[in-house]
C-alpha atoms as a PDB file:
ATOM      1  CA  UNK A   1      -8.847  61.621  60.042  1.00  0.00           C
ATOM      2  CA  UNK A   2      -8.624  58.228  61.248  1.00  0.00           C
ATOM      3  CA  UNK A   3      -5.991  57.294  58.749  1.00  0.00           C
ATOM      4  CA  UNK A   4      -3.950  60.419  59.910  1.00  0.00           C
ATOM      5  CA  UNK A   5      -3.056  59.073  62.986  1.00  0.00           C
ATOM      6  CA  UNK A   6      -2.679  55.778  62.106  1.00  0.00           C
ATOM      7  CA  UNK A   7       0.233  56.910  59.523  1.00  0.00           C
ATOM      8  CA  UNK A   8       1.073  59.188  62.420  1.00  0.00           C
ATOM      9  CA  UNK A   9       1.177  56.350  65.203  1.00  0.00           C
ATOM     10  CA  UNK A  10       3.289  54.109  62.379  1.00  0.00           C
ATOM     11  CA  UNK A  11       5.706  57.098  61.657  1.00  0.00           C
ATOM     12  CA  UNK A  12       6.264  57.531  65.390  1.00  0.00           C
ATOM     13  CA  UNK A  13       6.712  53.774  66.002  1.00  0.00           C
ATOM     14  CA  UNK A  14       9.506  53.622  62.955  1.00  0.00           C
ATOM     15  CA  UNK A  15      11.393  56.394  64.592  1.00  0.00           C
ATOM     16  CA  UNK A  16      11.406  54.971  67.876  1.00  0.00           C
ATOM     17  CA  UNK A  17      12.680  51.281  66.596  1.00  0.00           C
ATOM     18  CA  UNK A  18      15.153  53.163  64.260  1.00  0.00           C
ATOM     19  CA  UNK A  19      16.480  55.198  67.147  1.00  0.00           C
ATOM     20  CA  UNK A  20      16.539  51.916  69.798  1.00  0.00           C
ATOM     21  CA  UNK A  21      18.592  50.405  66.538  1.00  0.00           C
ATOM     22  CA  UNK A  22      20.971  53.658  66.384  1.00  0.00           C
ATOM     23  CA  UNK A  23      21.199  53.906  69.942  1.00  0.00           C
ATOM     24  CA  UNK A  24      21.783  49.663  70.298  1.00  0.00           C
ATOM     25  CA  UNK A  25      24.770  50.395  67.667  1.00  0.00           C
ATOM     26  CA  UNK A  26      26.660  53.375  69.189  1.00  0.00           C
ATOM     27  CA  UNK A  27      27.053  51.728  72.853  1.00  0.00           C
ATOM     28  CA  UNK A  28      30.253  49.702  72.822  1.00  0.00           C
ATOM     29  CA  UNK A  29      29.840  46.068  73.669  1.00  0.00           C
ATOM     30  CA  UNK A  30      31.978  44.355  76.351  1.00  0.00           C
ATOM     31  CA  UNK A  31      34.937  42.037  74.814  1.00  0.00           C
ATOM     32  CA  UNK A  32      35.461  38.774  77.186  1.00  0.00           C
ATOM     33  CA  UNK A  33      38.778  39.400  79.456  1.00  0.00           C
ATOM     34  CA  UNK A  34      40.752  36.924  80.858  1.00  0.00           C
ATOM     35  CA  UNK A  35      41.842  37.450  84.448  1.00  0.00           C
ATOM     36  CA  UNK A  36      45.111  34.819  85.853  1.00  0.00           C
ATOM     37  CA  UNK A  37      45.198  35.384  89.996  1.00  0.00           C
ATOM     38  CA  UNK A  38      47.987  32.667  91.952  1.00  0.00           C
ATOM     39  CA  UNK A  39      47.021  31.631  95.630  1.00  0.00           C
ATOM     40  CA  UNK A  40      50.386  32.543  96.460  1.00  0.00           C
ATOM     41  CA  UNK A  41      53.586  34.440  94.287  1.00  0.00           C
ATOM     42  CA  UNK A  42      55.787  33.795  96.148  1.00  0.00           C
ATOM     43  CA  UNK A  43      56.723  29.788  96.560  1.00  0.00           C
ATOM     44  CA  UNK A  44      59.188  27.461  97.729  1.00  0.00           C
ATOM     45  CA  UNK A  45      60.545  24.413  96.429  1.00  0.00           C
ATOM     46  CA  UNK A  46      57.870  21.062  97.551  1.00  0.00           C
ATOM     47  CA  UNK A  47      55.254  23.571  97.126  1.00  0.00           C
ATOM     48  CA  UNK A  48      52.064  23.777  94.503  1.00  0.00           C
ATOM     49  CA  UNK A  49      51.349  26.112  91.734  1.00  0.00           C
ATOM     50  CA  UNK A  50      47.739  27.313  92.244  1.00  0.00           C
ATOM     51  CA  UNK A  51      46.502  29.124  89.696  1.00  0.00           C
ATOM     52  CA  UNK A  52      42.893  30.307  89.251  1.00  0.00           C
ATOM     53  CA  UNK A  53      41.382  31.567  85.903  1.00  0.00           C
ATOM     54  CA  UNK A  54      38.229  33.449  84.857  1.00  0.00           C
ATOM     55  CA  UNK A  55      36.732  34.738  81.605  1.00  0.00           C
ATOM     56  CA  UNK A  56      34.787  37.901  82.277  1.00  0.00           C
ATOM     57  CA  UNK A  57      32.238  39.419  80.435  1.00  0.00           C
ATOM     58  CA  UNK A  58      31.413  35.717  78.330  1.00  0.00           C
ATOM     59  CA  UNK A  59      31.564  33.555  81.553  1.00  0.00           C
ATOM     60  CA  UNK A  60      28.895  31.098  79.552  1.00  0.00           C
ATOM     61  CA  UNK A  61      30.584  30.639  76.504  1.00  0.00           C
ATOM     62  CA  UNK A  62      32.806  27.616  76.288  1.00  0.00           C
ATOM     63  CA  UNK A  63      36.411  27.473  76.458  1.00  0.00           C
ATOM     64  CA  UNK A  64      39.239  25.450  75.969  1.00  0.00           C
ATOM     65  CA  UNK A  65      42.346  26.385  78.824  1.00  0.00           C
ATOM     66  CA  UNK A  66      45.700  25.805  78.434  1.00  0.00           C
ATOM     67  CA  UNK A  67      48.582  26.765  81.413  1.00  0.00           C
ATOM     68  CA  UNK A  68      52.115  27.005  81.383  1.00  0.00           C
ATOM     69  CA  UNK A  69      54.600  26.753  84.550  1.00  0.00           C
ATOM     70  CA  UNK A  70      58.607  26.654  84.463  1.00  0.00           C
ATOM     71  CA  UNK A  71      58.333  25.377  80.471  1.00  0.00           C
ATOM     72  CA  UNK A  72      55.327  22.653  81.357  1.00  0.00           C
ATOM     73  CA  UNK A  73      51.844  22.224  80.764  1.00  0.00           C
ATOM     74  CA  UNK A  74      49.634  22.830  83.584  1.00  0.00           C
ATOM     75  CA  UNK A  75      45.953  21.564  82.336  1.00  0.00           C
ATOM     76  CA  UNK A  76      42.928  23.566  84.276  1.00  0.00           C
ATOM     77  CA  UNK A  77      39.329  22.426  84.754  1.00  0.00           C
ATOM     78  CA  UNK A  78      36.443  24.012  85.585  1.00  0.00           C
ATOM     79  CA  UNK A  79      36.194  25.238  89.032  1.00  0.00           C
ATOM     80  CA  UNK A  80      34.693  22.431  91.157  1.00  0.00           C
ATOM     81  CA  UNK A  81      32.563  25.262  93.174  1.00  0.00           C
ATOM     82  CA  UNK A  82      30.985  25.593  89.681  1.00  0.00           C
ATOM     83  CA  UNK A  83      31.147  29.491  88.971  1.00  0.00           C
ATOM     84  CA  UNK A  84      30.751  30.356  85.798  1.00  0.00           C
ATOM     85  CA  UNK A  85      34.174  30.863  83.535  1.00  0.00           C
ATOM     86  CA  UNK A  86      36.096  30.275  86.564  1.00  0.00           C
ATOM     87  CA  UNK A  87      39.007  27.052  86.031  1.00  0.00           C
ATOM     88  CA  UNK A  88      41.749  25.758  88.300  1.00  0.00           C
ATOM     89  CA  UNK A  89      45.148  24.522  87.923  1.00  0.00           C
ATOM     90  CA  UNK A  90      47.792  22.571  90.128  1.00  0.00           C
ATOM     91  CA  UNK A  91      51.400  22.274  89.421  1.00  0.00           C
ATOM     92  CA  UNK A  92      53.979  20.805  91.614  1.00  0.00           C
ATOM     93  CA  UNK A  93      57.332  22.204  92.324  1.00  0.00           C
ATOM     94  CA  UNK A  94      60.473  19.539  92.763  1.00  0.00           C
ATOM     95  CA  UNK A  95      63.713  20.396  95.027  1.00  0.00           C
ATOM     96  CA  UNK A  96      65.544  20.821  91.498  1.00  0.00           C
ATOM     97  CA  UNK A  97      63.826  23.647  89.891  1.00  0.00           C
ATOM     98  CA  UNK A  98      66.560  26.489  90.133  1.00  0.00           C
ATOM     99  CA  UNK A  99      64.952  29.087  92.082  1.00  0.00           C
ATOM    100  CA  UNK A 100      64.232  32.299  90.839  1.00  0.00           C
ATOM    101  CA  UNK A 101      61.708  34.423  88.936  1.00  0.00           C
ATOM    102  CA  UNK A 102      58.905  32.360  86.509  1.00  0.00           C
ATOM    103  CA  UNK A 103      55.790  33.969  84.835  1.00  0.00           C
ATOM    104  CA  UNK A 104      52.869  31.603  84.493  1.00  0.00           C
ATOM    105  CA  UNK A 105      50.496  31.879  81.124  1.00  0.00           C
ATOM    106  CA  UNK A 106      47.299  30.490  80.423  1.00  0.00           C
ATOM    107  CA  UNK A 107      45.846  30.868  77.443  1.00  0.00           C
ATOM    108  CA  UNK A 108      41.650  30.396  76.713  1.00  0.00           C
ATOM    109  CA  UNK A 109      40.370  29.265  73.365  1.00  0.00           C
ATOM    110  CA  UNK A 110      36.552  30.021  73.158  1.00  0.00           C
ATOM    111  CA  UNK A 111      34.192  28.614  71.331  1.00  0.00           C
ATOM    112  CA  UNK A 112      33.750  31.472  69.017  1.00  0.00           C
ATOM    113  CA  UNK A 113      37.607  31.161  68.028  1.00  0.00           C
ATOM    114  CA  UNK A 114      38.455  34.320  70.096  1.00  0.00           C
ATOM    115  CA  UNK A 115      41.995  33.701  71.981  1.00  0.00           C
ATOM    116  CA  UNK A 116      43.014  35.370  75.483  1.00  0.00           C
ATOM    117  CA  UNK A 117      45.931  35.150  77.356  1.00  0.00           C
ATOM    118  CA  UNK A 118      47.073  36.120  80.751  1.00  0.00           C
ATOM    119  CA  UNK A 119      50.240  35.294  83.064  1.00  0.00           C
ATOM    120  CA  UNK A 120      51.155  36.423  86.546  1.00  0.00           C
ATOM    121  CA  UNK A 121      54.218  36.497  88.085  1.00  0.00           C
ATOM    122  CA  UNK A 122      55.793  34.094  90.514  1.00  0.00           C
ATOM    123  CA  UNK A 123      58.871  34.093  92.799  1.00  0.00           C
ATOM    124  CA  UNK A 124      60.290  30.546  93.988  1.00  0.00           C
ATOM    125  CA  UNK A 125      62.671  30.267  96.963  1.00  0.00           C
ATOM    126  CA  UNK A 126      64.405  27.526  98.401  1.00  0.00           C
ATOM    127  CA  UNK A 127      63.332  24.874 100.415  1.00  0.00           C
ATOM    128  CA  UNK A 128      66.387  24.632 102.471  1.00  0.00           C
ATOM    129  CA  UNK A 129      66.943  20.985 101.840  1.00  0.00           C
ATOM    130  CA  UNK A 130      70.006  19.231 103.272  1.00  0.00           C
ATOM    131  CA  UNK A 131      72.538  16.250 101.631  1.00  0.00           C
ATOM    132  CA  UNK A 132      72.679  13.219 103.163  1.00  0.00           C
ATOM    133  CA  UNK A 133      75.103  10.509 103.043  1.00  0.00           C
ATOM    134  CA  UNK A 134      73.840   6.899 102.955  1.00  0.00           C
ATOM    135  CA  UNK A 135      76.083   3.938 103.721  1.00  0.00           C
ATOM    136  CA  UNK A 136      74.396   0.969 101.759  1.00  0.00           C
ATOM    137  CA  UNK A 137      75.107  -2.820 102.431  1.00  0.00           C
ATOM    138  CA  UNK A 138      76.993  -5.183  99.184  1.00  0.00           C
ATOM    139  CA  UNK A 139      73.645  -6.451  98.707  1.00  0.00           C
ATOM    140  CA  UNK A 140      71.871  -3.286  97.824  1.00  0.00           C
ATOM    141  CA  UNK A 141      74.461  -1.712  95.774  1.00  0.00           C
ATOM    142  CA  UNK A 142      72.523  -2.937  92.893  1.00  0.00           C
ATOM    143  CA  UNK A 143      70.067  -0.052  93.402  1.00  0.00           C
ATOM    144  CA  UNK A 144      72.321   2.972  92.739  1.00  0.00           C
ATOM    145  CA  UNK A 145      73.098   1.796  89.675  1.00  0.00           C
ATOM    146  CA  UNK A 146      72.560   5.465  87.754  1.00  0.00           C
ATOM    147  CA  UNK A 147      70.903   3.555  84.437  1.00  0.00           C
ATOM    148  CA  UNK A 148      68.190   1.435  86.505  1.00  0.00           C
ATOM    149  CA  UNK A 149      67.936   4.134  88.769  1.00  0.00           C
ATOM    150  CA  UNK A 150      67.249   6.710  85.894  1.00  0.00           C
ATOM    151  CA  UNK A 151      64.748   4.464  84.175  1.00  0.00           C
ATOM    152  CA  UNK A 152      62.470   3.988  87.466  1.00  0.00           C
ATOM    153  CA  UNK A 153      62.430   7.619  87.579  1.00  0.00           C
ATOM    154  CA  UNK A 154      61.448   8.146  83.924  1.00  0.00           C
ATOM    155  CA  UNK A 155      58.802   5.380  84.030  1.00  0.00           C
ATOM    156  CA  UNK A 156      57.022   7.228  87.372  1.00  0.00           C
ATOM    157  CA  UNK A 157      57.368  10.051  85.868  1.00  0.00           C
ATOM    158  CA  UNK A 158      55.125   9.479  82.797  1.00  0.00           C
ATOM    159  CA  UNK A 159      52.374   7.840  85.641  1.00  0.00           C
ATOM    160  CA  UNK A 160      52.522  11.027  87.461  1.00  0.00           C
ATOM    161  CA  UNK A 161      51.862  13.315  83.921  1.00  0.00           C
ATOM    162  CA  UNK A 162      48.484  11.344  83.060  1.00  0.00           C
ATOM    163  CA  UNK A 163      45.837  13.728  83.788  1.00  0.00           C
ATOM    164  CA  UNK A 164      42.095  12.992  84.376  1.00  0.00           C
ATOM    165  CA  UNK A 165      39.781  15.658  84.685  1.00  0.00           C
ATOM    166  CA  UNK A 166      37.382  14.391  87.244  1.00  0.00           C
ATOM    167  CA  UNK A 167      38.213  14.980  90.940  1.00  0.00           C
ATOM    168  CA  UNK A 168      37.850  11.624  93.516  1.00  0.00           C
ATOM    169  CA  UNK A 169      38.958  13.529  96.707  1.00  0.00           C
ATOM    170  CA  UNK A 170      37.545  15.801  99.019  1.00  0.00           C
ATOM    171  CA  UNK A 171      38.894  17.291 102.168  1.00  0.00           C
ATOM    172  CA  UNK A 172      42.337  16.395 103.234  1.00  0.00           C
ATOM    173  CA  UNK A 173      45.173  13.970 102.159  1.00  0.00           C
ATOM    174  CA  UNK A 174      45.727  11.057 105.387  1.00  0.00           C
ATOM    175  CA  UNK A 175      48.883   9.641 106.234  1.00  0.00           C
ATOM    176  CA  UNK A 176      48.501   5.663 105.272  1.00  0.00           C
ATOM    177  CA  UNK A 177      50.006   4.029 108.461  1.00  0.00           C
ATOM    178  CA  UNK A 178      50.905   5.883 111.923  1.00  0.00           C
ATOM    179  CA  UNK A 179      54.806   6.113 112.878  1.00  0.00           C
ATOM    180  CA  UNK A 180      57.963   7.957 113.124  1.00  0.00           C
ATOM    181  CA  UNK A 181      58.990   9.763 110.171  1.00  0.00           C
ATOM    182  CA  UNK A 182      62.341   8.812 109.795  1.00  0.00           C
ATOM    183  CA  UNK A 183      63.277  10.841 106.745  1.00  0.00           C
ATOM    184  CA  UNK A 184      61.695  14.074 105.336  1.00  0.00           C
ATOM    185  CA  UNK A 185      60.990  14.529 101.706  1.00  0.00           C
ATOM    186  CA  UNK A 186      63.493  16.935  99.307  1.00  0.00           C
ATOM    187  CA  UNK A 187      66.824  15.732 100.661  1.00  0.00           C
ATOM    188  CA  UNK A 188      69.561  14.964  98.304  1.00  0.00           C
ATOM    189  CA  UNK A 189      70.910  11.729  99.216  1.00  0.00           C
ATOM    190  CA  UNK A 190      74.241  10.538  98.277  1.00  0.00           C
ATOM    191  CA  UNK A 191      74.551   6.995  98.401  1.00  0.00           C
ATOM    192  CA  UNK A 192      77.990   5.004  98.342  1.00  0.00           C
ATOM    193  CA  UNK A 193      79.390   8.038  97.138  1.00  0.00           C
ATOM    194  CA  UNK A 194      77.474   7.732  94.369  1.00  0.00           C
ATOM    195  CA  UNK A 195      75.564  11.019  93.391  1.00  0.00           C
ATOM    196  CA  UNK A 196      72.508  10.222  91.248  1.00  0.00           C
ATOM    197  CA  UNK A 197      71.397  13.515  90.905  1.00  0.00           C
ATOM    198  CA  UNK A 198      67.822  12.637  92.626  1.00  0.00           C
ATOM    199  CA  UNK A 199      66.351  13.629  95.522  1.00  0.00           C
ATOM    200  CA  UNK A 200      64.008  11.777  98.010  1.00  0.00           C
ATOM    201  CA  UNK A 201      60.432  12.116  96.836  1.00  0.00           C
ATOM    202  CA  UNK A 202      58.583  11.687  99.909  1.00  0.00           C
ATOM    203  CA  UNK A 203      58.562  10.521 103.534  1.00  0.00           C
ATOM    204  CA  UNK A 204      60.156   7.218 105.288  1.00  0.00           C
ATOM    205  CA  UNK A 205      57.453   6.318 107.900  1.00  0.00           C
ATOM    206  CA  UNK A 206      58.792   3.670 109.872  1.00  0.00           C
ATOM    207  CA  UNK A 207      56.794   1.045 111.258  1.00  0.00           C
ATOM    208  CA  UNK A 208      56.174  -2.828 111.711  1.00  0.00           C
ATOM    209  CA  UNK A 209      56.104  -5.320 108.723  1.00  0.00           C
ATOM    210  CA  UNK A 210      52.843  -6.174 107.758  1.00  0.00           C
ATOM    211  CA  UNK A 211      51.105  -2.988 109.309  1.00  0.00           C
ATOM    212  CA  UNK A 212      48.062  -2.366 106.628  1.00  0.00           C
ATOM    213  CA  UNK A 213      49.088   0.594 104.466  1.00  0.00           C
ATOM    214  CA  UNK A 214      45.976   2.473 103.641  1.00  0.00           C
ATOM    215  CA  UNK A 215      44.869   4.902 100.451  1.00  0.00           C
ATOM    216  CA  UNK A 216      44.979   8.705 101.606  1.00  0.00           C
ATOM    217  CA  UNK A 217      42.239   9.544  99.507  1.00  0.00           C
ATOM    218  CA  UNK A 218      39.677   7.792  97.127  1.00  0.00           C
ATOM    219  CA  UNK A 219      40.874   7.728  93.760  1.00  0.00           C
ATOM    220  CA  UNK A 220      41.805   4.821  91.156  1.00  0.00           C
ATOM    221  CA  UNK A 221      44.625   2.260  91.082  1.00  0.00           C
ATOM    222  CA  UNK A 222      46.940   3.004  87.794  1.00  0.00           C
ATOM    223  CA  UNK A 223      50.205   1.123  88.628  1.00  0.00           C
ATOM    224  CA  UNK A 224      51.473  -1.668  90.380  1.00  0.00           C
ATOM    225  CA  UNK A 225      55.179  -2.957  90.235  1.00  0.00           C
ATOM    226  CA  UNK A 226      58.131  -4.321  91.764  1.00  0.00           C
ATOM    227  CA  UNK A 227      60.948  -1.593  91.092  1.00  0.00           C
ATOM    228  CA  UNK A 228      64.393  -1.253  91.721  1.00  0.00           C
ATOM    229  CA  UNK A 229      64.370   1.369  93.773  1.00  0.00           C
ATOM    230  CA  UNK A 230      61.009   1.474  95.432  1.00  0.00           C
ATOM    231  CA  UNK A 231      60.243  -2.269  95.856  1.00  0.00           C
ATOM    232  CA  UNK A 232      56.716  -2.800  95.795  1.00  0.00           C
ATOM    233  CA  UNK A 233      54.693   0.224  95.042  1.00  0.00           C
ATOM    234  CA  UNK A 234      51.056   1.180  93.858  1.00  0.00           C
ATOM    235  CA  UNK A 235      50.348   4.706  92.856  1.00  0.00           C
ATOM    236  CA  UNK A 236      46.664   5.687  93.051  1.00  0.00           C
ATOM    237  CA  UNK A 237      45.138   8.803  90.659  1.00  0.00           C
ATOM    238  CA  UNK A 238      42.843  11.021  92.300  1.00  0.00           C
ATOM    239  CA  UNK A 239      42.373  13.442  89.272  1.00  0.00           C
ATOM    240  CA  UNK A 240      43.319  16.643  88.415  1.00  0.00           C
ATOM    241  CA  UNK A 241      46.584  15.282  87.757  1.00  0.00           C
ATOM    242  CA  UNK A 242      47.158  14.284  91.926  1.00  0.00           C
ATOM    243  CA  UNK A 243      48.737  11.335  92.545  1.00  0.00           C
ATOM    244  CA  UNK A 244      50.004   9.433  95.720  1.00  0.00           C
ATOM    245  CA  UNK A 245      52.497   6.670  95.784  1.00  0.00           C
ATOM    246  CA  UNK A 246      53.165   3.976  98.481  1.00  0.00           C
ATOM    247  CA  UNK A 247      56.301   1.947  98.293  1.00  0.00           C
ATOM    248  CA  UNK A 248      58.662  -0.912 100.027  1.00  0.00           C
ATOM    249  CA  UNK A 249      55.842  -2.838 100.852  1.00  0.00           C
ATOM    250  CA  UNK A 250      55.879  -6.672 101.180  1.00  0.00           C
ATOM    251  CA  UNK A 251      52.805  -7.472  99.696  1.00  0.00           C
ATOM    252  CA  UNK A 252      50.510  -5.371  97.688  1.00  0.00           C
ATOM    253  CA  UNK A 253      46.621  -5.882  98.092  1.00  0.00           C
ATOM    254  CA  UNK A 254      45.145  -3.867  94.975  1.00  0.00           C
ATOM    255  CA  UNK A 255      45.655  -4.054  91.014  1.00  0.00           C
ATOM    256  CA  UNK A 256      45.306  -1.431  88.114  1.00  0.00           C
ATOM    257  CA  UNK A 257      42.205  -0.443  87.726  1.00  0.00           C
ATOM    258  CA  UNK A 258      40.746  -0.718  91.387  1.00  0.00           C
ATOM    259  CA  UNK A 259      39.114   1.999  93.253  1.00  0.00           C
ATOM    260  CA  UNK A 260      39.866   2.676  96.796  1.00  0.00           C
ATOM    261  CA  UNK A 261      38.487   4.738  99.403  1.00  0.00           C
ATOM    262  CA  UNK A 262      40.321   6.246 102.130  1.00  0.00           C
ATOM    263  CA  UNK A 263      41.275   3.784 104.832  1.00  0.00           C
ATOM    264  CA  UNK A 264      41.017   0.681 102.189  1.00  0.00           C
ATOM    265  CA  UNK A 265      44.101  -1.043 102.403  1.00  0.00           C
ATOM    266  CA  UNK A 266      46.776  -0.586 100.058  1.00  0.00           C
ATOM    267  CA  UNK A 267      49.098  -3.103 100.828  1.00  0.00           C
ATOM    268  CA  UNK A 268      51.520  -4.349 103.641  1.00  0.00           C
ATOM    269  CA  UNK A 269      55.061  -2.559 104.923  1.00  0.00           C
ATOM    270  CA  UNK A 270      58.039  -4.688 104.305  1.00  0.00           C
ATOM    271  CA  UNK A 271      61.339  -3.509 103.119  1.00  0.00           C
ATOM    272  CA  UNK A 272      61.502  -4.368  99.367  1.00  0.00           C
ATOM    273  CA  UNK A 273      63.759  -2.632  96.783  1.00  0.00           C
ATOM    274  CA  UNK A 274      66.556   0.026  98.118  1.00  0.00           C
ATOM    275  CA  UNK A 275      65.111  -0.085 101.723  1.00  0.00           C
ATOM    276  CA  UNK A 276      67.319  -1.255 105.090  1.00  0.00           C
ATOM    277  CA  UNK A 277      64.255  -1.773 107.770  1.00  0.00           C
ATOM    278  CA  UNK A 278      60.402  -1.949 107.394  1.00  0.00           C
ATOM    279  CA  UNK A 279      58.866   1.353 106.377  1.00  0.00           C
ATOM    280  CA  UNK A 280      56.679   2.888 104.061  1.00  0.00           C
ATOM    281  CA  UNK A 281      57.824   5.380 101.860  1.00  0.00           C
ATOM    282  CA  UNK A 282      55.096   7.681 100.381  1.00  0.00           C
ATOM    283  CA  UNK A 283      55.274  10.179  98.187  1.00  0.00           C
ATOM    284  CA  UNK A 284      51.943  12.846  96.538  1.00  0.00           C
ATOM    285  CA  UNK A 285      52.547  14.166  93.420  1.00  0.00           C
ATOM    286  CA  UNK A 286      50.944  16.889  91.170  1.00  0.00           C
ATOM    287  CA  UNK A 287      51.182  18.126  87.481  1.00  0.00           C
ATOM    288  CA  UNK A 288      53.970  15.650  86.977  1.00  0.00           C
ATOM    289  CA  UNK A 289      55.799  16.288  90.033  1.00  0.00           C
ATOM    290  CA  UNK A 290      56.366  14.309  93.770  1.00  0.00           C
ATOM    291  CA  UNK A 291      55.793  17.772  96.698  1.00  0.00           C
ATOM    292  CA  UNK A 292      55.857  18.075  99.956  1.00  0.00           C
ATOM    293  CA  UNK A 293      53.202  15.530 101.318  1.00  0.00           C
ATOM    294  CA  UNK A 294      52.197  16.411 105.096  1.00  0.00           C
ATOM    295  CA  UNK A 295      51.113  20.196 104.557  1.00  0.00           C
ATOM    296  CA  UNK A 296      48.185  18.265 102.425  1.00  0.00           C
ATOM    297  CA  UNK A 297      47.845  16.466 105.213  1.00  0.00           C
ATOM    298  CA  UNK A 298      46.333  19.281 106.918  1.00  0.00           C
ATOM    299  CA  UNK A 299      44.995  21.455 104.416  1.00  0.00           C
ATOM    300  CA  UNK A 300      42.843  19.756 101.466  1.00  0.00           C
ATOM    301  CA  UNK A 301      43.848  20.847  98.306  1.00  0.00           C
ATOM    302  CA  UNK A 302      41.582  23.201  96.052  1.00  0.00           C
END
C-alpha cells in the first residue's frame, strides 16, 4: 500500500514538472527592442542633436551603441542618471549643414551578438544668420589667407572629434569673462572681399586686456597654441565629446594635460591672431562641431 502512493506521489510529481516544462516552452519569450526618442525633431542650425536610446526587454545585458547624424558618428554612453539600457548622445549642428530633412540611426550590438537598430526623424531649419563684411588692416591680411586659414580649421577640427566617455561637468556652461558681446556666433563673415567659406564659431566678448579668462566648466586641458586665426587659444574637454575654446588671449596660464575647474583661470584677453581690439572669442563645441554657446549658458546640457 505504502509503495502505491509513493509511485503515485512520483507519477503525479513527473506530470506536474513535465507540464511546468510544456507550459515554460509554449509561452513566447520577449526579444530585446530598441527604442531611439530625440529631445527635439525639429532643430535649427547652432543647435544639438539629443538623442536618447534604450534596450527594452534585456536592459542588463551589455551593449555596444553606435549613432549616426547628417553622415557622422555620434558615440552614446550610458545614461549618467544610470537607468538600466538607457544611453545618450550629443551632436552639434554648424551654420553650413543645408537644412532639410535627416533621419538619425543608432545601432546596439549586445553582448550575445544580437544587432538592433532604430532611427527617428529630424527636421533642421535655419538659423537666420546674417553676412558680414569686415574691413581688415595691411597688417592682418595675412590671416585670410584661404590655405592657413583652412588648415587652422582642419587641425580644431580633429581636437573637437576626440571623444572621452567620462563626463567632468555638471549644471550649466559660464561665460569666462563679463562684457559686451560684440559679435554673435553663425555669421558668415567676408573679409577683404575675401570669402573663405567659414563662419564665426562663437562669440566676441569684448573687454580689457589682461581681464582673467576663466574655464566654463571643469574638464581637462587638450590644446594649447598660437594660431593664425585665433591667436592664443586653449580648448578644454569636458567629455562626452563637449568642448569649449577660448581664443585671442595675450597670455595663456594652463598647458595640455591640466585640469581646471570652473572659475580657474584660463588665460589673459589680448588681441592676438586675426583680432582688431582686446576680446575674447569663445566658442563650445559638440560631436565635432562649434554651436551656439549662451543657450548652454542657461540650460546645462544632458
Amino acid at each position: 500500500m505504502v509503495q502505491r502512493i509513493a509511485l503515485a506521489s512520483l507519477l503525479l510529481y513527473a506530470c506536474l514538472a513535465f507540464g511546468a516544462m510544456a507550459q515554460a516552452q509554449t509561452e513566447p519569450q520577449l526579444a530585446p527592442t530598441l527604442t531611439l526618442r530625440l529631445a527635439s525633431r525639429v532643430l535649427q542650425q547652432g543647435d544639438v542633436v539629443i538623442a536618447r536610446a534604450v534596450i527594452e526587454d534585456a536592459p542588463a545585458l551589455p551593449a555596444t551603441l553606435e549613432g549616426e547624424f547628417a553622415g557622422e558618428p555620434m558615440p552614446l554612453v550610458t545614461n549618467a542618471k544610470g537607468e538600466p539600457g538607457s544611453y545618450i548622445g550629443l551632436m552639434g549642428i554648424e551654420p553650413l549643414l543645408a537644412t532639410g530633412n535627416y533621419t538619425v540611426v543608432v545601432t546596439a550590438t549586445l553582448e550575445n551578438g544580437l544587432i538592433l537598430t532604430a532611427t527617428a526623424p529630424l527636421a533642421l531649419r535655419s538659423g537666420g544668420y546674417i553676412t558680414e563684411r569686415v574691413k581688415l588692416p595691411t597688417k592682418l591680411t595675412y590671416t585670410i589667407e584661404p590655405m592657413a586659414s583652412a588648415a587652422e580649421e582642419r587641425q580644431l577640427r580633429e581636437v573637437y572629434r576626440q571623444f572621452t566617455p567620462e563626463q567632468t561637468w555638471s549644471g550649466v556652461f559660464r561665460l569666462p569673462i563679463r562684457g559686451r558681446v560684440v559679435s554673435g556666433y553663425g555669421t558668415h563673415r567676408i573679409y577683404n572681399g575675401v570669402d573663405l567659406g567659414t563662419f564665426h564659431s562663437g562669440y566676441d566678448i569684448s573687454a580689457r586686456a589682461g581681464l582673467t579668462v576663466s574655464a566654463a566648466a571643469p574638464g581637462r586641458v587638450v590644446f594649447v597654441e598660437k594660431l593664425i586665426v585665433r591667436g592664443n587659444m586653449v580648448v578644454v574637454d569636458h567629455g562626452r565629446g563637449v568642448f569649449t575654446g577660448y581664443a585671442h588671449m595675450r597670455a595663456v596660464s594652463v598647458e595640455v594635460g591640466q585640469r581646471v575647474e570652473t572659475g580657474d583661470k584660463i588665460g589673459e584677453v589680448g588681441t592676438t591672431g586675426r583680432s582688431q581690439g582686446n576680446h575674447l572669442h569663445f566658442e563650445l563645441a559638440v560631436g565635432g562641431h562649434p554651436v551656439e554657446p549662451e543657450y548652454w549658458t542657461r540650460i546645462a546640457l544632458p
